[in-house]
C-alpha atoms as a PDB file:
ATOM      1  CA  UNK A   1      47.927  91.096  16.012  1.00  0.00           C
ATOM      2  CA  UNK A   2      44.277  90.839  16.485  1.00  0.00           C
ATOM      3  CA  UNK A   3      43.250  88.512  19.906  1.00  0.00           C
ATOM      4  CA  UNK A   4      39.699  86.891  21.704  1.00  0.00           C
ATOM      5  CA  UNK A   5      39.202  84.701  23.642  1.00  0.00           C
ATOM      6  CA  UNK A   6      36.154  84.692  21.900  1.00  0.00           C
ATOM      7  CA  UNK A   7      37.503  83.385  18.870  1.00  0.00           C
ATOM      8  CA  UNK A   8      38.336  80.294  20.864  1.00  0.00           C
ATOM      9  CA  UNK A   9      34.690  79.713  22.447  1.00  0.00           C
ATOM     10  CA  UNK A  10      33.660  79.424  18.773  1.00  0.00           C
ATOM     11  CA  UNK A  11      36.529  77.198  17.749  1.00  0.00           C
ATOM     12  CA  UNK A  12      35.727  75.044  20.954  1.00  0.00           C
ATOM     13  CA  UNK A  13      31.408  75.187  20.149  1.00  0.00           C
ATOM     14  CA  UNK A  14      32.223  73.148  16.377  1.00  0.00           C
ATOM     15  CA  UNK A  15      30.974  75.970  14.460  1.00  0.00           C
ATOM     16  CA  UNK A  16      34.319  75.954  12.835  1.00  0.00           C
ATOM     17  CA  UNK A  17      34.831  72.880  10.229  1.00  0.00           C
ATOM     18  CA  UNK A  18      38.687  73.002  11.345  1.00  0.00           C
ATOM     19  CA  UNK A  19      40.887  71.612  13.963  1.00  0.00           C
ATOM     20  CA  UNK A  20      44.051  72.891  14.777  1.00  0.00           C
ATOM     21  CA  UNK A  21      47.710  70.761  16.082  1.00  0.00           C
ATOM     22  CA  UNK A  22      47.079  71.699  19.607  1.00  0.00           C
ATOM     23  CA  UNK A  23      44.043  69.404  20.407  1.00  0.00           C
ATOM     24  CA  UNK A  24      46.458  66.559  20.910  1.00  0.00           C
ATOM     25  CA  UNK A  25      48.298  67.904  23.466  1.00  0.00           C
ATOM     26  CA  UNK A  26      44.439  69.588  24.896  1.00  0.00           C
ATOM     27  CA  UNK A  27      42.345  66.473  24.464  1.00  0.00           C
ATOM     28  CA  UNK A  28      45.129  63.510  24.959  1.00  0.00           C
ATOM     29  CA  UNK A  29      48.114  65.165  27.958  1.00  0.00           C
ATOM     30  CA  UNK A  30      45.249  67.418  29.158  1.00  0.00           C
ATOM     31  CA  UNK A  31      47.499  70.722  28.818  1.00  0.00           C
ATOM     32  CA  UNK A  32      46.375  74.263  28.964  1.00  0.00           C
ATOM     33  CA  UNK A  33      47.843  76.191  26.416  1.00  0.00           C
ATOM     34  CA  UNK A  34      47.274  78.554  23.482  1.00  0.00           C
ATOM     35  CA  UNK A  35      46.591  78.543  19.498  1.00  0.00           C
ATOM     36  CA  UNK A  36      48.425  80.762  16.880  1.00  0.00           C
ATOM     37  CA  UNK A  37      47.267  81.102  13.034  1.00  0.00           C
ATOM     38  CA  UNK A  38      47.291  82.962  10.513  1.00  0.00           C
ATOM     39  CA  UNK A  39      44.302  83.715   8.167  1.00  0.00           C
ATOM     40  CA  UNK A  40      45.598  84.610   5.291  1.00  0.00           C
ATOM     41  CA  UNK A  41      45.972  81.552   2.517  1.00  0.00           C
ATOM     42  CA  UNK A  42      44.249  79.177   5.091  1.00  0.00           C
ATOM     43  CA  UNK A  43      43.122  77.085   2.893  1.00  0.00           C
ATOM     44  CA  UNK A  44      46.371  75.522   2.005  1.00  0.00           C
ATOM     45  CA  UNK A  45      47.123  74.929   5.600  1.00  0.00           C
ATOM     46  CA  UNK A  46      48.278  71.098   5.975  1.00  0.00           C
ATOM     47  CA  UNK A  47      47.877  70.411   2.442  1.00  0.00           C
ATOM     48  CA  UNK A  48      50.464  69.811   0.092  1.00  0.00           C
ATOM     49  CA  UNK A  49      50.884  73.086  -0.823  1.00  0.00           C
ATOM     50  CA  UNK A  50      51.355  74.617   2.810  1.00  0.00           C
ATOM     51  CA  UNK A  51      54.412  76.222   2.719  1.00  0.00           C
ATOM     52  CA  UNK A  52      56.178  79.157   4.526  1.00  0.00           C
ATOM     53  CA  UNK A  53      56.103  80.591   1.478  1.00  0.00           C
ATOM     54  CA  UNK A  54      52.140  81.418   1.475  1.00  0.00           C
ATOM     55  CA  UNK A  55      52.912  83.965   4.594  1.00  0.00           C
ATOM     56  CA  UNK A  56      54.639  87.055   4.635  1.00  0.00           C
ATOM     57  CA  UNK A  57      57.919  87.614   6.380  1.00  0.00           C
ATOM     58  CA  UNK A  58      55.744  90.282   8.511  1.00  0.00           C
ATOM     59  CA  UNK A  59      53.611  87.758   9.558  1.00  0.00           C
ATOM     60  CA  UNK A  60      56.094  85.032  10.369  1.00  0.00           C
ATOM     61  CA  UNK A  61      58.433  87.870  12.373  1.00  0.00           C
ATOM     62  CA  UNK A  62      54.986  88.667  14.362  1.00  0.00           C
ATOM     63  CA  UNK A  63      53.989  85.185  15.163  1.00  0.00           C
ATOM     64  CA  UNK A  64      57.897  84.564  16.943  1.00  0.00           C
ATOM     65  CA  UNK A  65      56.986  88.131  18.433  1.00  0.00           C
ATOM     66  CA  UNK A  66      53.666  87.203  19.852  1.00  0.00           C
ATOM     67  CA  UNK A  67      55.577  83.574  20.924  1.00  0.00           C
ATOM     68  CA  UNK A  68      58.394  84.949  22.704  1.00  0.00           C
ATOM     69  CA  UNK A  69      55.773  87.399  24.772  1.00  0.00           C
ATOM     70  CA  UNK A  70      53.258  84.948  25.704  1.00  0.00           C
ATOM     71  CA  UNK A  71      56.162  82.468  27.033  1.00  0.00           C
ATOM     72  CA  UNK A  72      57.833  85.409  29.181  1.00  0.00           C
ATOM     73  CA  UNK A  73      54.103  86.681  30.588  1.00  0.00           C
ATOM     74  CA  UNK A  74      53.159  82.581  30.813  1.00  0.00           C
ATOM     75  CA  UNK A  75      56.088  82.334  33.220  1.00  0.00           C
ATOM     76  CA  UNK A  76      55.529  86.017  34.877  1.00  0.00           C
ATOM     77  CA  UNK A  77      51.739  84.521  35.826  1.00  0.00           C
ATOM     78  CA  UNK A  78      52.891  81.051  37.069  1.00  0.00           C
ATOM     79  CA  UNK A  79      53.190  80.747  40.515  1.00  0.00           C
ATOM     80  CA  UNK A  80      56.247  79.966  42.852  1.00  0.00           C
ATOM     81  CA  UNK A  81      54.749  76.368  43.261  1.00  0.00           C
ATOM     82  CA  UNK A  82      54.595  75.784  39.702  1.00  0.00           C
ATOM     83  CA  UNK A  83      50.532  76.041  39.705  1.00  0.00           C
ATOM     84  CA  UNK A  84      48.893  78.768  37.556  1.00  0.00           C
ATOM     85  CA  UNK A  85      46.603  81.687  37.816  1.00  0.00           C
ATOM     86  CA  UNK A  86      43.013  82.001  37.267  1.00  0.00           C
ATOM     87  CA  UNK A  87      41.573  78.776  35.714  1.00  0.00           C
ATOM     88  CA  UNK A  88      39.364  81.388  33.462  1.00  0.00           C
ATOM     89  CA  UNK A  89      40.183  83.670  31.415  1.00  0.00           C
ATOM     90  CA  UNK A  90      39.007  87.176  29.207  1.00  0.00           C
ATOM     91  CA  UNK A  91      41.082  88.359  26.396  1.00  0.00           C
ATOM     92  CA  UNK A  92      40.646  90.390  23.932  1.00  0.00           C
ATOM     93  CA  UNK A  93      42.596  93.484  21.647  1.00  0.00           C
ATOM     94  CA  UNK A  94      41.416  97.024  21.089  1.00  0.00           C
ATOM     95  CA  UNK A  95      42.258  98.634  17.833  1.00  0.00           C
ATOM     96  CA  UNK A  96      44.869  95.691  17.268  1.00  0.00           C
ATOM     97  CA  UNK A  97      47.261  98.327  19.705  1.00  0.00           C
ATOM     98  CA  UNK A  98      46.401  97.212  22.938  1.00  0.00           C
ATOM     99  CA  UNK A  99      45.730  93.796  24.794  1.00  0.00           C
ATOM    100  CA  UNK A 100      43.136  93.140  27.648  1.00  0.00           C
ATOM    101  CA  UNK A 101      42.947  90.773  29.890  1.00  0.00           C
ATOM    102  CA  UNK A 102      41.242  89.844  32.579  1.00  0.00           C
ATOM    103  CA  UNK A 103      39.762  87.134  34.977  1.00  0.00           C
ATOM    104  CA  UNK A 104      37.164  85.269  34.972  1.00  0.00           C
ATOM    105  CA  UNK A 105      36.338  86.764  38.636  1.00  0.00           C
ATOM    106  CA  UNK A 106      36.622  90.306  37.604  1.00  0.00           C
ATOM    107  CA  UNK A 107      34.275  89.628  34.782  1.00  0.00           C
ATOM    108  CA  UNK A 108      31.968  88.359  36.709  1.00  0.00           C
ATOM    109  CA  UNK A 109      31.824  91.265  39.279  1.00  0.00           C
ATOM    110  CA  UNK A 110      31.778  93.541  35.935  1.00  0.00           C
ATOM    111  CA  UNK A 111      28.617  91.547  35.258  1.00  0.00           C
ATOM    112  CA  UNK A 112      26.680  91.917  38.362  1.00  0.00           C
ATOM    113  CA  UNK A 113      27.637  96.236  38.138  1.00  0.00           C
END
């Protein structure tokens, strides 16, 4: 799995013609939350022809991987009190092996080394 936060500054600017399920619950409830896709066969996605059948096992196996993770380190970073962690957030992979993240407040002391 490939990951950047990145990826979702440029979804958010409009440079992308595209829109995704999750803007409902963003936009309308006001939720925080996260995006999965896959970019293989994309153009088929909520057509007609979307299907699982356009995505590999691999890939659906990987996406309930990458779901089941993010919900157990979603409730290992939400506090006793039910509020959550730093409002911003870094992310991003190396190699596809390993997964970064980190704070807005320790990028910004990065920034001013």
């Amino acid at each position: 799995p490939l990951g950047t936060s990145v990826a979702a500054d440029v979804f958010a600017s409009g440079l992308i013609p595209s829109d995704t399920d999750y803007r409902v619950f963003a936009d309308v409830a006001g939720w925080k939350g996260g995006d999965l896709s896959l970019y293989r066969n994309g153009q088929v996605y909520h057509t007609a022809q979307d299907s699982y059948e356009h995505a590999t096992a691999g890939s659906i196996q990987h996406m309930g991987d990458l779901v089941a993770t993010a919900i157990e380190q979603a409730d290992a970073i939400i506090d006793d009190d039910g509020s959550e962690g730093a409002e911003d957030t870094v992310y991003f992979d190396i190699l596809g092996i390993w997964g970064i993240v980190l704070s807005g407040a320790v990028v910004r002391a990065l920034l001013v080394v």
